[in-house]
Structure formats: C-alpha cells, structure tokens
Protein backbone atom coordinates (compact mmCIF):
# COMPACT_ATOMS: atom_id res chain seq x y z
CA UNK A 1 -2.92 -14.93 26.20
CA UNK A 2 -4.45 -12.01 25.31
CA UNK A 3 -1.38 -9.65 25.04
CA UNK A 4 0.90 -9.89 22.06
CA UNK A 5 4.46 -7.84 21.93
CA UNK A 6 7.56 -7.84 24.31
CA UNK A 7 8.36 -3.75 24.00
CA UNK A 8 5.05 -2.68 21.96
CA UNK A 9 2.66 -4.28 24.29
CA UNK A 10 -0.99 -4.86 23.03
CA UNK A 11 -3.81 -6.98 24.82
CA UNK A 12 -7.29 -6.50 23.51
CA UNK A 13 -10.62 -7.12 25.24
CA UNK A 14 -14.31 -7.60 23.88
CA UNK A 15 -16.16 -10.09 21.90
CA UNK A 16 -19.04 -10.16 19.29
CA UNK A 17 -21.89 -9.15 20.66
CA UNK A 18 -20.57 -7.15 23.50
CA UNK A 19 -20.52 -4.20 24.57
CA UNK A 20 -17.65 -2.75 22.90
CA UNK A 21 -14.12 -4.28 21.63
CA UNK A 22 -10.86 -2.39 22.32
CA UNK A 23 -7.59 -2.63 22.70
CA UNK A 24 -4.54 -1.46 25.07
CA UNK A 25 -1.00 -0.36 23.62
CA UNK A 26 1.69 -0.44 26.75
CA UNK A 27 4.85 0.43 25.17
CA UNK A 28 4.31 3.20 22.44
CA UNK A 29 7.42 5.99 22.13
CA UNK A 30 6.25 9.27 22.98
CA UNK A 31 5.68 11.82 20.44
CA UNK A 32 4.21 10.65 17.63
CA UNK A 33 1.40 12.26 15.87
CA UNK A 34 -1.60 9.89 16.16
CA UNK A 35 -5.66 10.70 15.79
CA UNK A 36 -8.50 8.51 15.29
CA UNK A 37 -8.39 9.91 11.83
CA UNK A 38 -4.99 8.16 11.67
CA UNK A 39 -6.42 5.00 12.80
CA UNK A 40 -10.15 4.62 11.07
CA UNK A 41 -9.17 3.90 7.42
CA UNK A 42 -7.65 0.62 8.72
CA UNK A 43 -11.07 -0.21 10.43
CA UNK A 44 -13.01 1.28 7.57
CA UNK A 45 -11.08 -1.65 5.08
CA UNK A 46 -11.69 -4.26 7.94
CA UNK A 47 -15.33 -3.34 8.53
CA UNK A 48 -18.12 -5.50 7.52
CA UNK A 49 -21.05 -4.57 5.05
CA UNK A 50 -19.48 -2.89 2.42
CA UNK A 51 -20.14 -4.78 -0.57
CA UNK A 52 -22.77 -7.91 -1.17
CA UNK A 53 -19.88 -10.43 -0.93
CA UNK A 54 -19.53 -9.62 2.73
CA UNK A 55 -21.15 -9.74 6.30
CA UNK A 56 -24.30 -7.24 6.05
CA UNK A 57 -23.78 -6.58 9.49
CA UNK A 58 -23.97 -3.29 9.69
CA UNK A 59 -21.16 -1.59 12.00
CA UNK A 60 -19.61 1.80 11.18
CA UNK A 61 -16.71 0.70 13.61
CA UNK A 62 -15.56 4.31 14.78
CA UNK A 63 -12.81 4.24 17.11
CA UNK A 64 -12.66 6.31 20.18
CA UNK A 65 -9.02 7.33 21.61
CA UNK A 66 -9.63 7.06 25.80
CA UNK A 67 -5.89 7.74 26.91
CA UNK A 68 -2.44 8.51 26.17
CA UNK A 69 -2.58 11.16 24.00
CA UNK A 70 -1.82 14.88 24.51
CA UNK A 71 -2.27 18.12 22.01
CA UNK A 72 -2.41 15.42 19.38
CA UNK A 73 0.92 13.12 20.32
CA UNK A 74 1.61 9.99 22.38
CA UNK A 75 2.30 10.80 25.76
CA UNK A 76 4.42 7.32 26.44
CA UNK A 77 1.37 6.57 28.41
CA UNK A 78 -1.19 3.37 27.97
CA UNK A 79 -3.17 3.83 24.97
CA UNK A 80 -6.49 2.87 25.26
CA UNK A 81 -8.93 2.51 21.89
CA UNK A 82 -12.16 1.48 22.11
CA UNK A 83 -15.02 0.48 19.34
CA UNK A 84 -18.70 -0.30 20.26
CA UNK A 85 -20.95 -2.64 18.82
CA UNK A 86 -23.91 -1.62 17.19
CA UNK A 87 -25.49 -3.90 14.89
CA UNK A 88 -25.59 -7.24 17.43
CA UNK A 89 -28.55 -9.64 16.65
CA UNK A 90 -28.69 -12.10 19.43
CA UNK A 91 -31.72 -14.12 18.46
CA UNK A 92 -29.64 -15.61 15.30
CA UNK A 93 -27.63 -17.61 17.69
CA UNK A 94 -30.00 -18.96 20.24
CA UNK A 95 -30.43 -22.14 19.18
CA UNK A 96 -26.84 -22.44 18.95
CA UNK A 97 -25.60 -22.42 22.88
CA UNK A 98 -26.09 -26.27 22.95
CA UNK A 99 -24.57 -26.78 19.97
CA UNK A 100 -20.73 -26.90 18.43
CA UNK A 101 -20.63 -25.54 15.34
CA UNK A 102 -18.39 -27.82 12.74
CA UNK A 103 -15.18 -25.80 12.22
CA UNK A 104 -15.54 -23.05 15.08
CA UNK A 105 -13.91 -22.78 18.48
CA UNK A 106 -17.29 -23.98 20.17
CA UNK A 107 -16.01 -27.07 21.65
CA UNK A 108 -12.66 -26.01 22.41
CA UNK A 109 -13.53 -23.38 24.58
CA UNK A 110 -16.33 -25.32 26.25
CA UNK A 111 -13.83 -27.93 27.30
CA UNK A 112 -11.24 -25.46 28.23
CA UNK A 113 -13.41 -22.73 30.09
CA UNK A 114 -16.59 -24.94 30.73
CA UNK A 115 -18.11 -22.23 29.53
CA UNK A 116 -18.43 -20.03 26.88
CA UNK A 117 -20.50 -16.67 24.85
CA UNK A 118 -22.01 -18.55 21.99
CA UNK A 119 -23.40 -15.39 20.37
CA UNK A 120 -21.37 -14.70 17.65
CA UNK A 121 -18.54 -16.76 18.78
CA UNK A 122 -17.84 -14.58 21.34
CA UNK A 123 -14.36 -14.12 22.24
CA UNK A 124 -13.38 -16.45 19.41
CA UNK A 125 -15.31 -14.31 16.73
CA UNK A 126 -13.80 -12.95 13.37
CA UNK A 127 -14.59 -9.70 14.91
CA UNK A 128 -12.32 -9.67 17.60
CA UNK A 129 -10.08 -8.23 15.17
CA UNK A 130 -11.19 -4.77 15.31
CA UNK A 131 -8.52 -4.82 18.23
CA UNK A 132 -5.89 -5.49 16.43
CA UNK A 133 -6.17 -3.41 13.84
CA UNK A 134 -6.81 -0.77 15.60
CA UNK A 135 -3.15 -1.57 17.50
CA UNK A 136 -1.84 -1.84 14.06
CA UNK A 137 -2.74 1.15 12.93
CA UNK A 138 -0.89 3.66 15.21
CA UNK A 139 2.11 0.50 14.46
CA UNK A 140 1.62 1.51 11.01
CA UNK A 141 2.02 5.84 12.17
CA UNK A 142 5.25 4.54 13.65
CA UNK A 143 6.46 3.02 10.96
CA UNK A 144 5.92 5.62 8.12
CA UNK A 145 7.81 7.95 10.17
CA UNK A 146 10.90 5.83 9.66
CA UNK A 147 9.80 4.92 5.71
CA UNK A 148 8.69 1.47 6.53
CA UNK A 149 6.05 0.63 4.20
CA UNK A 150 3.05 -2.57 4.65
CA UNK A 151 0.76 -3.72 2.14
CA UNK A 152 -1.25 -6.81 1.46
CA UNK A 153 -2.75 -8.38 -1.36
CA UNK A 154 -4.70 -11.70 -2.48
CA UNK A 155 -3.30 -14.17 -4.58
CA UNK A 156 -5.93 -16.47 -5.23
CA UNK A 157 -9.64 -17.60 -4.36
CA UNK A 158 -10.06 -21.25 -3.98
CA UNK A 159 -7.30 -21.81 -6.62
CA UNK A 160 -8.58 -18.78 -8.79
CA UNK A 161 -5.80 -15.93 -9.40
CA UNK A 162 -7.95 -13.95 -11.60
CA UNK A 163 -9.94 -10.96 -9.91
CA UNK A 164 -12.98 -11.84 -12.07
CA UNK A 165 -12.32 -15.25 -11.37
CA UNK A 166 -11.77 -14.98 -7.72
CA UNK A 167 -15.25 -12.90 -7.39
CA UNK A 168 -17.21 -15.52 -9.72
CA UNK A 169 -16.27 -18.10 -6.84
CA UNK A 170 -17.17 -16.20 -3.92
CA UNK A 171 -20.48 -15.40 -5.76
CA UNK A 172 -20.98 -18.67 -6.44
CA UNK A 173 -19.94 -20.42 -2.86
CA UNK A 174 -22.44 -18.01 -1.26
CA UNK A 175 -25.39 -18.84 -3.69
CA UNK A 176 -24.83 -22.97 -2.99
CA UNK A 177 -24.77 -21.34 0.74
CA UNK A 178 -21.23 -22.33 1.18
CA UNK A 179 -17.92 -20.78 1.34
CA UNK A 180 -14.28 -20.69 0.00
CA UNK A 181 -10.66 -19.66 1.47
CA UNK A 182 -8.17 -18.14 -0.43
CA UNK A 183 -3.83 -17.67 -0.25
CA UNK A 184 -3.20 -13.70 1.00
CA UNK A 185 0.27 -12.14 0.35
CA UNK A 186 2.09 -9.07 2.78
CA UNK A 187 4.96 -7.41 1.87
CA UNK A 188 7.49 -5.10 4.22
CA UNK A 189 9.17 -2.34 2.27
CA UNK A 190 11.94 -0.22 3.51
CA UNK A 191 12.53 -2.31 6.88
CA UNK A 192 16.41 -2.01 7.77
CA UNK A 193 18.72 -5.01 8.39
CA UNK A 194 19.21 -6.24 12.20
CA UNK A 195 15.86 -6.85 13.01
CA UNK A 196 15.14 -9.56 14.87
CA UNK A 197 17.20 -11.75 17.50
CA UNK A 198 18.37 -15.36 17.16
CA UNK A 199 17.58 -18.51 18.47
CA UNK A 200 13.69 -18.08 20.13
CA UNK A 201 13.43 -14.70 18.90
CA UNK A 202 13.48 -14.95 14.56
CA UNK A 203 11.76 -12.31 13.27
CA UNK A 204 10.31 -14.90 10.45
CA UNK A 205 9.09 -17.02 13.49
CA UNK A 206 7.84 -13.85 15.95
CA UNK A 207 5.69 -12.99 12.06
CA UNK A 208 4.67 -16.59 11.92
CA UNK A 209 3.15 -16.34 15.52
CA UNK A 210 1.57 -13.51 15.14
CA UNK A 211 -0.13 -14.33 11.71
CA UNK A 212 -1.29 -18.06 12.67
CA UNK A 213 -2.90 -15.91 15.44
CA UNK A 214 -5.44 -14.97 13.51
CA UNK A 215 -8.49 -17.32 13.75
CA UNK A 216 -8.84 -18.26 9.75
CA UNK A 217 -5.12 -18.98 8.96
CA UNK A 218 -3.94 -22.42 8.79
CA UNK A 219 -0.51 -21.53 7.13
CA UNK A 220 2.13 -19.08 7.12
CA UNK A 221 5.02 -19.21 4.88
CA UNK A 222 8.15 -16.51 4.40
CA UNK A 223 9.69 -15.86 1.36
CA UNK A 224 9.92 -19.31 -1.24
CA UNK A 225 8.16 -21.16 1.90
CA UNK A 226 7.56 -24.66 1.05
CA UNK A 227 8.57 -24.30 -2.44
CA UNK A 228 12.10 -24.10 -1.18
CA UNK A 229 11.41 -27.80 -0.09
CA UNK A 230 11.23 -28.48 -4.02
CA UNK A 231 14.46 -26.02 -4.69
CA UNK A 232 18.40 -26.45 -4.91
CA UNK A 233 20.53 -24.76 -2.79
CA UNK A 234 22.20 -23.57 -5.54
CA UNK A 235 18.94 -21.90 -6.76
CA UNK A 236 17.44 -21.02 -3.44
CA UNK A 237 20.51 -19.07 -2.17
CA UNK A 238 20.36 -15.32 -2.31
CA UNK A 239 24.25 -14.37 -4.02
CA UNK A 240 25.20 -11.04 -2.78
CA UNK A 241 26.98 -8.66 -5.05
CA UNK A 242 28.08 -5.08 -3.91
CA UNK A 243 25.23 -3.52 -4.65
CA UNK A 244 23.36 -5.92 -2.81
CA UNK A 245 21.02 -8.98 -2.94
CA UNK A 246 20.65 -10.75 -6.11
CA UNK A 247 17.15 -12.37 -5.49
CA UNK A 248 15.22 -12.42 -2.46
CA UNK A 249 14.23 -16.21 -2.06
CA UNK A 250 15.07 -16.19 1.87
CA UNK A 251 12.02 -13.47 1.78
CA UNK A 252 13.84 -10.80 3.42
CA UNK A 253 15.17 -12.67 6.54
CA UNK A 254 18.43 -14.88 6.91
CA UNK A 255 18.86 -16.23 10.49
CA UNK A 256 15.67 -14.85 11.93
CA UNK A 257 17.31 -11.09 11.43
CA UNK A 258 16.14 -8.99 8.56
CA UNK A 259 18.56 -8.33 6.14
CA UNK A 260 17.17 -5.15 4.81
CA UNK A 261 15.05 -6.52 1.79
CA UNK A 262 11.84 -6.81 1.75
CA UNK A 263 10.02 -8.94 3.64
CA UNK A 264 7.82 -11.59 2.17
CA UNK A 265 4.92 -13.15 4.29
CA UNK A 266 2.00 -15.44 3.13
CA UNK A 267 -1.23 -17.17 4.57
CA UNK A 268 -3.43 -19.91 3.63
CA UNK A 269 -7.21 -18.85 5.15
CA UNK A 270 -9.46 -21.45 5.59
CA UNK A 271 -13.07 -21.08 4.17
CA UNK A 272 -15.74 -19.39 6.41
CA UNK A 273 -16.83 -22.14 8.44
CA UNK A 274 -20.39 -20.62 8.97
CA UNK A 275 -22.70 -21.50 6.32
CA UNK A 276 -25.80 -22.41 5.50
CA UNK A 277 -25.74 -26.02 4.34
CA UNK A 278 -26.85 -28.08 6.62
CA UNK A 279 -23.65 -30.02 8.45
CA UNK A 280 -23.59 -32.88 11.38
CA UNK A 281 -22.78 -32.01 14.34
CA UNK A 282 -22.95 -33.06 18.11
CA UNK A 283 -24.87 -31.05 21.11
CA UNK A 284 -23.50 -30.65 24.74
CA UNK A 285 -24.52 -34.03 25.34
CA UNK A 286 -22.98 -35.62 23.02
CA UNK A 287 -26.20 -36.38 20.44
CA UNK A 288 -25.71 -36.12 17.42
CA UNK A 289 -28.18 -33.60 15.31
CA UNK A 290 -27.59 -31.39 11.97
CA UNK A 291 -27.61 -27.68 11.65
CA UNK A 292 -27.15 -25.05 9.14
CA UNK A 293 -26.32 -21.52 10.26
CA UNK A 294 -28.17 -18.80 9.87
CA UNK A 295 -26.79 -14.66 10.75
CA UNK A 296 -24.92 -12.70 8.72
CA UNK A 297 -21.75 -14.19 7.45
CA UNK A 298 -18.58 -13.73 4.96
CA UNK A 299 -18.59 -16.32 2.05
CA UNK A 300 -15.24 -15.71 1.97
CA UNK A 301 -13.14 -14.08 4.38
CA UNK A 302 -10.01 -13.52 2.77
CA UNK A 303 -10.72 -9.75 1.63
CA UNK A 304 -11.45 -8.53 4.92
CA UNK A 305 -8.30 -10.33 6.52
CA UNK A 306 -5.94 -8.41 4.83
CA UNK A 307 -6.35 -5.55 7.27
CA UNK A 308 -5.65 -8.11 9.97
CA UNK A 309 -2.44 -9.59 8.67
CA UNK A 310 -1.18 -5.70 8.20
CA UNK A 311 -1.96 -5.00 11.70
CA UNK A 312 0.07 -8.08 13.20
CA UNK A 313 3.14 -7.64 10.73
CA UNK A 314 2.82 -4.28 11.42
CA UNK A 315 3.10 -4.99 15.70
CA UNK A 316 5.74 -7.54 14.91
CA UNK A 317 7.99 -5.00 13.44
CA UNK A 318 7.86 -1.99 15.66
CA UNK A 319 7.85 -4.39 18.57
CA UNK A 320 11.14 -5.36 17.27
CA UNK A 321 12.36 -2.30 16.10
CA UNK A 322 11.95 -1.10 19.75
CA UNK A 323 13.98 -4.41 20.91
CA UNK A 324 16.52 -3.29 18.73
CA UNK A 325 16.73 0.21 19.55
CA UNK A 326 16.82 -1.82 23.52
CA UNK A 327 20.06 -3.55 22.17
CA UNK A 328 22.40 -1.06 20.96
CA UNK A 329 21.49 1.57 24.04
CA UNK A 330 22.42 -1.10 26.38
CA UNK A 331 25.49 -1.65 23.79
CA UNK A 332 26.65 1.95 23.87
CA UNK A 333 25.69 2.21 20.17
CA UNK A 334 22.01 4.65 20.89
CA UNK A 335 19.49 4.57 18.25
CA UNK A 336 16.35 6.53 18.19
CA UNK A 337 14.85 3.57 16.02
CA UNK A 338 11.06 4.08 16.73
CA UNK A 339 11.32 7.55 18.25
C-alpha cells in the first residue's frame, strides 16, 4: 500500500533517515509545463526549520526531476522526483530500537513486519510526506491549467481560533515539553460538477481516504460533517434556485459526485506524539520502563500539515478528473479534462 490513485498513479519510497525520499507519478497527461521550480514552493511550506515553533532539523528539501520530462513538458512517461536527506542524526534514536514509543507506529509495525527502522520512525515518519507533496504539486500544475484552485487553512490550536492565541499554545506546549493538535480546513475552488463515481467510488469518501492517510489525522469531515448530525433536514438541505446553490452544507458533493461548488474538507490532527515528558511505556520484551524523547520535534504539527492535506486533495481530484475524462471517451462524449 504504497501507491495511491486509480488513473494518476503515485507510490512513494524512502523513510527518515534514509537515503533519499521520492516519489513516482504513473499516469500524468502529456504536455504540461512542469519544473522543479513548479514543484519546490510546496516543499519549501512543508519543510522543517523555518521558524522556532518547528522541527530544527535542518533540510533544504530540493527536489530533483529524474524522468518524464522533455524541453520542459510531461512526456506521458513515469515521473520520477527524488529529495535527499541531509540533516539525519541517528544517535538521537538509539536507545529507542527496543522501545515503542506511546502514540507512534513502533509496535504496529514490529508486529506486522517483525521488524522495523526505528530511526526517526522510519517508514512511518512525519517526513515521509515530502513524497506526497511533491506528487501534489505537479497535481496542483494540472489543476490551475483548468482553474481549479486548493488552499488550506487552520481553524484552531487545541481549541484556540485566534492566531495569537493559537501561537501562545504551541509556545507554551513546547516549554512544558509537550504538544498540542489542532482542526485544519481545505477548500476546492472552481472544480466542475460530475466528479466522482457512485457507490465505492464517492469523491467525499476517495478525499476521506486519502486525508486519514496521513499519519496525524484522526478525523475527516466534508462540508457540515458531524454537525449535520445536530441539523434538520430542512436546514441542512442545499435549495437550488436557477442561479444555483443556495448554501453549500453538503460541502460541495451530493452522492459522492461534485456538484460544482466548492468543496469543503476538514481534519482533526492529533498532537505530536514525540515529546519530552517522560511517558510509560513497554520494551520488546514486554517490561515495562519510562522514556521521554529526545531529537528534534514539532510541538505542534498542524502548520506544516497543511501542505500535506493540499497534496492528497489535490491527487484525489485530478485522479478523478482523469476517470472522468475515462468515462465520457468510452461514452462517445470526449473531454480533454486534464489535458
């Protein structure tokens, strides 16, 4: 399960303290203007070490285009990007590879792989998300050309909505040597209607996939979410007039097809779960013993995940605008709807 996408085709590789981390993209139309200049702003926001309320590891994260380009353009070829690591410190986790840190994939992947790269978190790290963005990046090129627009925001800090507010608790969590989680918020301007396919194939449930995918969420919710639980039908219906939607409760999909509004996705991130306090835990053996984690670490990941969550909405879209375009060729209708 390390590919994501049915048309756009992605599977990513690396971990940590690797080598490198880098991603594949099977799939992508030909023709489109891409360069890594197109594709390093989205690592640049995603990076660590740019302000003291982040990781200070220290990776510049420039990406490296290895194939399937030409004069510039996609050739329809395999896309391969690639990112080294630079900044790895391996001696900050070597008391940890006979332990399982509380709230990380330690002991999941031990008893699934009976083995596992405990620097970092290997596989399972935060920073196995350079691949994806990268991928969602040249998404992103795609989707500009056809006036498709995808930003994300925060809404709140460990309950905070204030920016001032939300800082003074991040601040705050990392002095105690803690951390906090926050609620982030991205938004799909200018998709069309008819995205998405019924049944196993909603476009709300292909986002909420590819969101919970990302190793900090623990919620996903589309449009009203789980305040429509507390709604009226009445209230929670979107009335359609001629020139269109009323209100956009549904969050821009009815039926798991887009109906042309925009789209409305949110995730609940969990806090960091590496900190300093000291926590119980159990070894490979089973004994119980405490630890408190040292390395460089985000008190709060929430501002550095909103790169992520573009990149995945970003994949889930052209992937299905390139289903769609699938559809109505095979229907007789053509489309050139990621061309």
């Amino acid at each position: 399960m390390n590919s994501f996408g049915r048309s756009f085709r992605v599977t990513s590789f690396g971990e940590s303290h690797g080598k490198a981390l880098g991603v594949v993209i099977d799939g992508c139309p030909p023709g489109i203007p891409i360069s890594a200049g197109d594709i390093q702003p989205f690592l640049d926001r995603r990076r660590p070490g740019k302000s003291p309320l982040e990781s200070q590891r220290k990776e510049p994260d420039r990406v490296e285009i290895l194939s399937g380009t030409f004069g510039g353009k996609t050739t329809g070829a395999p896309i391969a990007l690639v990112v080294e690591n630079r900044d790895v410190r391996e001696e900050d986790y070597r008391e940890l590879g006979e332990i399982f840190r509380p709230g990380h994939a330690d002991f999941t992947y031990q008893a699934k792989y009976g083995i596992r790269d405990h620097r970092g978190g290997g596989r399972s790290s935060g920073r196995e998300t350079v691949a994806r963005v990268a991928a969602g990046a040249v998404a992103a090129k795609i989707l500009a050309g056809k006036g498709i627009k995808i930003t994300g925001r925060i809404l709140e800090i460990h309950g905070k909505r204030d920016p001032e507010a939300m800082e003074r608790e991040i601040e705050k969590a990392r002095d105690e040597g803690d951390s906090v989680g926050g609620i982030a918020e991205v938004l799909v301007s200018g998709c069309p209607a008819g995205l998405g396919d019924p049944v196993f194939g909603k476009l709300d449930a292909l986002l909420a996939h590819a969101l919970m995918g990302i190793g900090a969420v623990k919620g996903v919710e589309i449009g009203e979410g789980f305040a429509a639980a507390r709604m009226k039908g009445s209230k929670h219906n979107d009335a359609m007039t001629r020139s269109g939607f009323a209100t956009n409760h549904a969050g821009g999909i009815l039926g798991g097809i887009s109906t042309g509004q925009e789209i409305v996705a949110r995730i609940a991130v969990k806090p960091t779960p590496s900190i300093a306090k000291t926590q119980r835990t159990i070894d490979r053996r089973g004994k119980e013993v405490s630890v408190s984690i040292r390395g460089r670490h985000d008190p709060c990941i929430v501002p550095r995940i909103l790169p992520v969550a573009e990149a995945m909405v970003a994949l889930v879209i052209v992937d299905a605008m390139l289903e769609q375009a699938k559809y109505l060729d095979m229907s007789g209708e053509g489309t050139d709807a990621a061309g």
